[in-house]
C-alpha atoms as a PDB file:
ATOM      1  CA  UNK A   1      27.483   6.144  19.503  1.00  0.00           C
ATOM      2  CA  UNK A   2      24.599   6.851  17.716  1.00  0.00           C
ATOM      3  CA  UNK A   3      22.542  10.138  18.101  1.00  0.00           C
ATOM      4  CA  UNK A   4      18.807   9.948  17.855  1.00  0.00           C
ATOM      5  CA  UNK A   5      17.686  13.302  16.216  1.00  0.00           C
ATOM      6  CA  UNK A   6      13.625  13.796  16.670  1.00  0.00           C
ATOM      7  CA  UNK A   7      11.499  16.630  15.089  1.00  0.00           C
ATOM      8  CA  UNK A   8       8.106  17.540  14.390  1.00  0.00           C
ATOM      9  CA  UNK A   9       7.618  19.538  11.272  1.00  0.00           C
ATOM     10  CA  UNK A  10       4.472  21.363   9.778  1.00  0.00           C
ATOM     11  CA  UNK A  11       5.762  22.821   6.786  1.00  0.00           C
ATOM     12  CA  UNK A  12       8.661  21.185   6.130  1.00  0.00           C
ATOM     13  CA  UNK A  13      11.494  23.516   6.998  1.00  0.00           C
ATOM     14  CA  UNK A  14      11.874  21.873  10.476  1.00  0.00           C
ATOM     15  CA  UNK A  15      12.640  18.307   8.730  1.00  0.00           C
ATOM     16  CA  UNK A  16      14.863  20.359   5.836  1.00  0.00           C
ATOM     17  CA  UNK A  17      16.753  21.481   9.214  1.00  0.00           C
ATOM     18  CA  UNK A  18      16.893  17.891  10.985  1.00  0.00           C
ATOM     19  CA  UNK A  19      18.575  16.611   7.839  1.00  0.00           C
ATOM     20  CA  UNK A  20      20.977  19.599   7.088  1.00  0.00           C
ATOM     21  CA  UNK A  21      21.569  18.427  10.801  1.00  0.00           C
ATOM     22  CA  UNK A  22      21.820  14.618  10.093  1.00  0.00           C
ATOM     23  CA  UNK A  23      24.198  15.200   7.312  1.00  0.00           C
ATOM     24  CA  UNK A  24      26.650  17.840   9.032  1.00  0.00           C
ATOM     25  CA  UNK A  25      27.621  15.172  12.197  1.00  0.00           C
ATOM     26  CA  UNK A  26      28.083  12.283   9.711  1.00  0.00           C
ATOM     27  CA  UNK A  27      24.697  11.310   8.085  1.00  0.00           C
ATOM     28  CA  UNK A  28      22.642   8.612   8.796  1.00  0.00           C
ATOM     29  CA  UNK A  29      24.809   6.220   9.995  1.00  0.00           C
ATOM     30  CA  UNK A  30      25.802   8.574  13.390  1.00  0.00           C
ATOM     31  CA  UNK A  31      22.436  10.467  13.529  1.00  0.00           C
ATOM     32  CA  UNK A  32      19.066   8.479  13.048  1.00  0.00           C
ATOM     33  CA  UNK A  33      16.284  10.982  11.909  1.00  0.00           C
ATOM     34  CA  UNK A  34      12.501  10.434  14.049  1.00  0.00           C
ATOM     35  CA  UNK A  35       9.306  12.671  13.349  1.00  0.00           C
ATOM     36  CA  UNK A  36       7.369  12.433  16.459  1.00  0.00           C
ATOM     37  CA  UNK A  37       4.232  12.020  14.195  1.00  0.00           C
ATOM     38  CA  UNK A  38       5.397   8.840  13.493  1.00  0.00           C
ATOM     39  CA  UNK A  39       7.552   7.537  15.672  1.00  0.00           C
ATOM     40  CA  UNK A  40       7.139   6.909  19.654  1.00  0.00           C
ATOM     41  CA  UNK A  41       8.914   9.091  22.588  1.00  0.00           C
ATOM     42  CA  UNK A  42       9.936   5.917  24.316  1.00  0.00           C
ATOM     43  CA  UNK A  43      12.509   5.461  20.969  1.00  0.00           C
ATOM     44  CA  UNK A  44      14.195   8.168  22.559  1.00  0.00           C
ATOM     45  CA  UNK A  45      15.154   5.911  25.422  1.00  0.00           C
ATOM     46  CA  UNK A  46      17.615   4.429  23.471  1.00  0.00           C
ATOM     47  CA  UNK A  47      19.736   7.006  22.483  1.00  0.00           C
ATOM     48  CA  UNK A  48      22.541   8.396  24.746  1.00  0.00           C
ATOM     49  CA  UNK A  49      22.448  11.519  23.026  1.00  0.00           C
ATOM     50  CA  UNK A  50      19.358  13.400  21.399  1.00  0.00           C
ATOM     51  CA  UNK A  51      18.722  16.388  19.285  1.00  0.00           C
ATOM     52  CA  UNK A  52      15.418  17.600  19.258  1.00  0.00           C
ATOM     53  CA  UNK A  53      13.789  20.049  16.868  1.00  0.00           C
ATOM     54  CA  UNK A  54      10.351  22.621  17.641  1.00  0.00           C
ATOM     55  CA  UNK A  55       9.192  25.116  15.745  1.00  0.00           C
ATOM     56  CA  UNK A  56       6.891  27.989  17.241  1.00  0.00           C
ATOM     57  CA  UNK A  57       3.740  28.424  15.996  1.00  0.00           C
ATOM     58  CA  UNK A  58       1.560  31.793  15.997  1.00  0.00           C
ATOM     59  CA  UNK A  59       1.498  33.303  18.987  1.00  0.00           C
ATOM     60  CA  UNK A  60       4.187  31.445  21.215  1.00  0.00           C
ATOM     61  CA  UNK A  61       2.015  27.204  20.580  1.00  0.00           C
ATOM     62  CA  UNK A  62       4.071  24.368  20.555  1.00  0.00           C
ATOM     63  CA  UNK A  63       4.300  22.688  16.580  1.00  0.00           C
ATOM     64  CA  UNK A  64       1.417  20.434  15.833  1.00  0.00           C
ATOM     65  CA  UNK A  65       3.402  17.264  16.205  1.00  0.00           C
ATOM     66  CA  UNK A  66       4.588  18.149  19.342  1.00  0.00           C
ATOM     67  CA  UNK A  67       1.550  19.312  20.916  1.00  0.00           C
ATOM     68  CA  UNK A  68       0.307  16.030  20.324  1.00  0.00           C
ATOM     69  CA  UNK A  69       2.445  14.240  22.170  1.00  0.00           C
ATOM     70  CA  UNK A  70       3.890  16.383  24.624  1.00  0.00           C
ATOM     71  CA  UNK A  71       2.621  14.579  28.030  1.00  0.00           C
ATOM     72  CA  UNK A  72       4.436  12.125  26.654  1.00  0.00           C
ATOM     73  CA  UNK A  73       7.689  13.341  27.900  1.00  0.00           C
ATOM     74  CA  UNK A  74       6.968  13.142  31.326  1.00  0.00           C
ATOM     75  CA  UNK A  75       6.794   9.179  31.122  1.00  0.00           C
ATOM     76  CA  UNK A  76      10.364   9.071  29.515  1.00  0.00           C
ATOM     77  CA  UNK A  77      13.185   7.847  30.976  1.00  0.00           C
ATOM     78  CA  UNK A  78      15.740  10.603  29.839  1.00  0.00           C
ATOM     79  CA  UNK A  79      17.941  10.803  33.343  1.00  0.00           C
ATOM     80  CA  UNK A  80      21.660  10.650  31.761  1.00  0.00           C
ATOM     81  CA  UNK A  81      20.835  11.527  28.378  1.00  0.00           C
ATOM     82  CA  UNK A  82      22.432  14.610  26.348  1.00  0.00           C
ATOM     83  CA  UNK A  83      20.434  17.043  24.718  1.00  0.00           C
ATOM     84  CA  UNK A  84      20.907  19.540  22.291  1.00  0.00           C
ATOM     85  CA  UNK A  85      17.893  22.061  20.809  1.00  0.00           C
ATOM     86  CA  UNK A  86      16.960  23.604  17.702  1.00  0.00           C
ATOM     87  CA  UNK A  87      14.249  25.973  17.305  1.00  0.00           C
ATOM     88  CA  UNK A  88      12.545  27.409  14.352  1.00  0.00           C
ATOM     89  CA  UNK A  89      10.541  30.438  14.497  1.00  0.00           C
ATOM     90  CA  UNK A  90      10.072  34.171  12.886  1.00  0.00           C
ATOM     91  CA  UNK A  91      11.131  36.691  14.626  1.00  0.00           C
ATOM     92  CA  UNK A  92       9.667  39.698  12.890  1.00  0.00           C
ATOM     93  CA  UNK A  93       6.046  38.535  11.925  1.00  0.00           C
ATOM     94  CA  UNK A  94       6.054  37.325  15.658  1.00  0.00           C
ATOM     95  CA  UNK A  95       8.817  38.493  17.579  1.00  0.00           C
ATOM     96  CA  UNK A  96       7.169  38.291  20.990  1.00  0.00           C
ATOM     97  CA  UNK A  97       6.978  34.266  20.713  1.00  0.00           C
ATOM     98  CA  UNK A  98      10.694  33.958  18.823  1.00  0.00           C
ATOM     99  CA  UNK A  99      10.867  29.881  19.623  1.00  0.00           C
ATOM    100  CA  UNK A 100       9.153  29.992  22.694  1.00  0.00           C
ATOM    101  CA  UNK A 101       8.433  26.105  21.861  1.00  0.00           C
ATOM    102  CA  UNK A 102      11.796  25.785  22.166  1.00  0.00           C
ATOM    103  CA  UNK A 103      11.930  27.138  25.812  1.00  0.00           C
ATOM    104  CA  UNK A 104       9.283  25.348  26.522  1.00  0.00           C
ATOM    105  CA  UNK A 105      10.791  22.078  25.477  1.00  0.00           C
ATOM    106  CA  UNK A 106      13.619  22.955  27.443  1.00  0.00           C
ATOM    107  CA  UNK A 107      11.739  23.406  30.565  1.00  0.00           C
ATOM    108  CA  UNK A 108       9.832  20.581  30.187  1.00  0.00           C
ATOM    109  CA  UNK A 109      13.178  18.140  29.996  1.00  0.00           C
ATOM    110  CA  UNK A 110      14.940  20.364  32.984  1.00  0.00           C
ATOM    111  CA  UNK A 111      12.490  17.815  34.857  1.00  0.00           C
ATOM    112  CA  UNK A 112      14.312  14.919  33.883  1.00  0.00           C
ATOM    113  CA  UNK A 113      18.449  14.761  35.162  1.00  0.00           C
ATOM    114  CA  UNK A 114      19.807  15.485  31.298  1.00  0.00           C
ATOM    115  CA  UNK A 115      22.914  17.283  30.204  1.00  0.00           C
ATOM    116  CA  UNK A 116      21.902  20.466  27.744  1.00  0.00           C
ATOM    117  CA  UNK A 117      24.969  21.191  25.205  1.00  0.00           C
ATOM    118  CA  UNK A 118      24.505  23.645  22.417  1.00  0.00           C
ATOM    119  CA  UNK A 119      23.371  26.643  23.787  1.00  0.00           C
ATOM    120  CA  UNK A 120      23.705  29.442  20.837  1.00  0.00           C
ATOM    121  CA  UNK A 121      24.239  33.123  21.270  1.00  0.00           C
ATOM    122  CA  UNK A 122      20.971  35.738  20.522  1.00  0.00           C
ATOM    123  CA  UNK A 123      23.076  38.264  18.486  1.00  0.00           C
ATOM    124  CA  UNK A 124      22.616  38.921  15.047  1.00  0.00           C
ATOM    125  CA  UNK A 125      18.265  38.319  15.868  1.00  0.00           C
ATOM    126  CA  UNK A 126      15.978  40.921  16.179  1.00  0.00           C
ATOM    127  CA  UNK A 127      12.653  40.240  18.741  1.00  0.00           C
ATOM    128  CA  UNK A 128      11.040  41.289  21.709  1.00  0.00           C
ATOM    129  CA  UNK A 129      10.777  38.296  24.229  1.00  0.00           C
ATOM    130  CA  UNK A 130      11.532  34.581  23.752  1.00  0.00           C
ATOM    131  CA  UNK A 131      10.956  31.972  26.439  1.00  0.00           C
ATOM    132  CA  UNK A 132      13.915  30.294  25.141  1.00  0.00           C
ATOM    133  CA  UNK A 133      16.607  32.593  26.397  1.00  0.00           C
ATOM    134  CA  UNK A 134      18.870  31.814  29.310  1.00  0.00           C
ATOM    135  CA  UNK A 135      18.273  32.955  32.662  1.00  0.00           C
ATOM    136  CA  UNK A 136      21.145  36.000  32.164  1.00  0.00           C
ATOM    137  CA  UNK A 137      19.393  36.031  28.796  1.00  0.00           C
ATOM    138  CA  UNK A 138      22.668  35.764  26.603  1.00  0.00           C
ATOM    139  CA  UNK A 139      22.115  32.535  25.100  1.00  0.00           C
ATOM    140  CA  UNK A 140      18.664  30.601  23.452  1.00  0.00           C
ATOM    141  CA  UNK A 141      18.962  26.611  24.917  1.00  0.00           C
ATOM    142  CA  UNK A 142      19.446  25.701  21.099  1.00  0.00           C
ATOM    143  CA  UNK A 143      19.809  26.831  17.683  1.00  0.00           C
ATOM    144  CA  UNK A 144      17.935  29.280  16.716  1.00  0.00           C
ATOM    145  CA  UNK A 145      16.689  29.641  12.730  1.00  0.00           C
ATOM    146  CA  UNK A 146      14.462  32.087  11.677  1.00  0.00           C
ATOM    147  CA  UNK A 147      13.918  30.112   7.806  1.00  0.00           C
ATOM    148  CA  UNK A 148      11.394  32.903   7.629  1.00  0.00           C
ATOM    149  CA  UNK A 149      13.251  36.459   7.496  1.00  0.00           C
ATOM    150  CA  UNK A 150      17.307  34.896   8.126  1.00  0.00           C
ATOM    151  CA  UNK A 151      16.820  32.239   5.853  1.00  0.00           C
ATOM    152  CA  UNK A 152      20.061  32.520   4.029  1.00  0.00           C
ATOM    153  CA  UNK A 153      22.046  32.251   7.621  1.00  0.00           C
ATOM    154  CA  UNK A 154      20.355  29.431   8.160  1.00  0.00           C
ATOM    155  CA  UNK A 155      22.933  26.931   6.548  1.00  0.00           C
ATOM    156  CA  UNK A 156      26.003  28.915   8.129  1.00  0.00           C
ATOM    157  CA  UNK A 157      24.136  28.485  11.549  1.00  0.00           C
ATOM    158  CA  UNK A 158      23.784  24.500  11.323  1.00  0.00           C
ATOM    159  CA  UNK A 159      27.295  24.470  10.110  1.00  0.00           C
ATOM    160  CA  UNK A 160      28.782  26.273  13.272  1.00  0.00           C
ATOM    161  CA  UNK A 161      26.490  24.691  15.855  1.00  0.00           C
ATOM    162  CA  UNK A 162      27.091  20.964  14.932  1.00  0.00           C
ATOM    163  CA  UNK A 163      30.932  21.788  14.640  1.00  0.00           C
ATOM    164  CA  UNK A 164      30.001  23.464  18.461  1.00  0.00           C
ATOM    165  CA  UNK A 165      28.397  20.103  19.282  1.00  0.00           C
ATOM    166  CA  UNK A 166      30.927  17.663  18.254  1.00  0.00           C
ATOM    167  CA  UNK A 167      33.406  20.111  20.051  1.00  0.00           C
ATOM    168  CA  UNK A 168      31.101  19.781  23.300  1.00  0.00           C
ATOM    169  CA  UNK A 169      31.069  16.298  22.803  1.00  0.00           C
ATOM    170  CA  UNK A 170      34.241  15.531  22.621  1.00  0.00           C
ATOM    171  CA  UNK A 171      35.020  17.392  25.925  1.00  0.00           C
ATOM    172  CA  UNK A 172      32.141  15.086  27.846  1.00  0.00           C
ATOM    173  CA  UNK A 173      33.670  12.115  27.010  1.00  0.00           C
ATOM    174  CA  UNK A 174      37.570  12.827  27.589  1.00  0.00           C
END
């Protein structure tokens, strides 16, 4: 079943994530890469499963890419798809925004009848408020990866969350 894996990226280190991504459940033959600057929302219609990728911008704004098409999403038909998040924000420099895109996008698919998977614990990150926390505030609704002050975790915390994901997968469909 193939995965469609969309991202908008400014200054690269989202799409050096999406790939990192792509490559850890099996490369492009499993997971087919999409930057929303190029490619149209309604491709995500075709995927059973998606992985989507933000990154947070100053103070709490949605990436560039995204912003652009985010009314978009309301149009889609995403009832029955899964979802998994990734996030990408700095949570010193501004660590009352950490991946509030993230959250955002989160909230803004809640409207549509999807399945979330890959929920990530918020220990081992240092910030003040993020809109991407879970309601008991626990968890972030994706991956979170700080390329900015945690960079070096960064390839340790793709590697555990896509083994998390295949293990989360697997469970769905037994």
């Amino acid at each position: 079943m193939a995965i469609g894996l969309f991202y908008g990226s400014t200054t690269c280190y989202t799409e050096m994530a999406a790939e990192k991504i792509q490559n850890a459940l099996g490369g492009p033959e499993i997971v087919e890469l999409h930057n929303v600057k190029d490619t149209s929302l309604t491709e995500m219609e075709h995927y059973d499963i998606l992985i989507l990728g933000i990154s947070t911008w100053d103070y709490g704004e949605l990436q560039e890419d995204w912003d652009a098409v985010w009314n978009d999403l309301d149009t889609l038909k995403l009832d029955g798809k899964i979802v998994a998040l990734f996030g990408l924000g700095d949570q010193e420099g501004y660590g009352e925004w950490f991946l509030d895109a993230m959250g955002m996008l989160y909230a803004k698919l809640a409207m549509h009848q999807v399945s979330f998977i890959g929920y990530w614990p918020n220990q081992g990150y240092q910030f003040d408020t993020s809109k991407a926390l879970t309601q008991d505030g626990d968890y972030f609704v994706g991956l979170a990866l700080d390329d900015e002050t945690q960079y070096e975790q960064s390839d340790t915390r793709i590697e555990q969350w896509t083994n998390q994901l295949l293990e989360e997968l697997q469970a769905i469909s037994e």
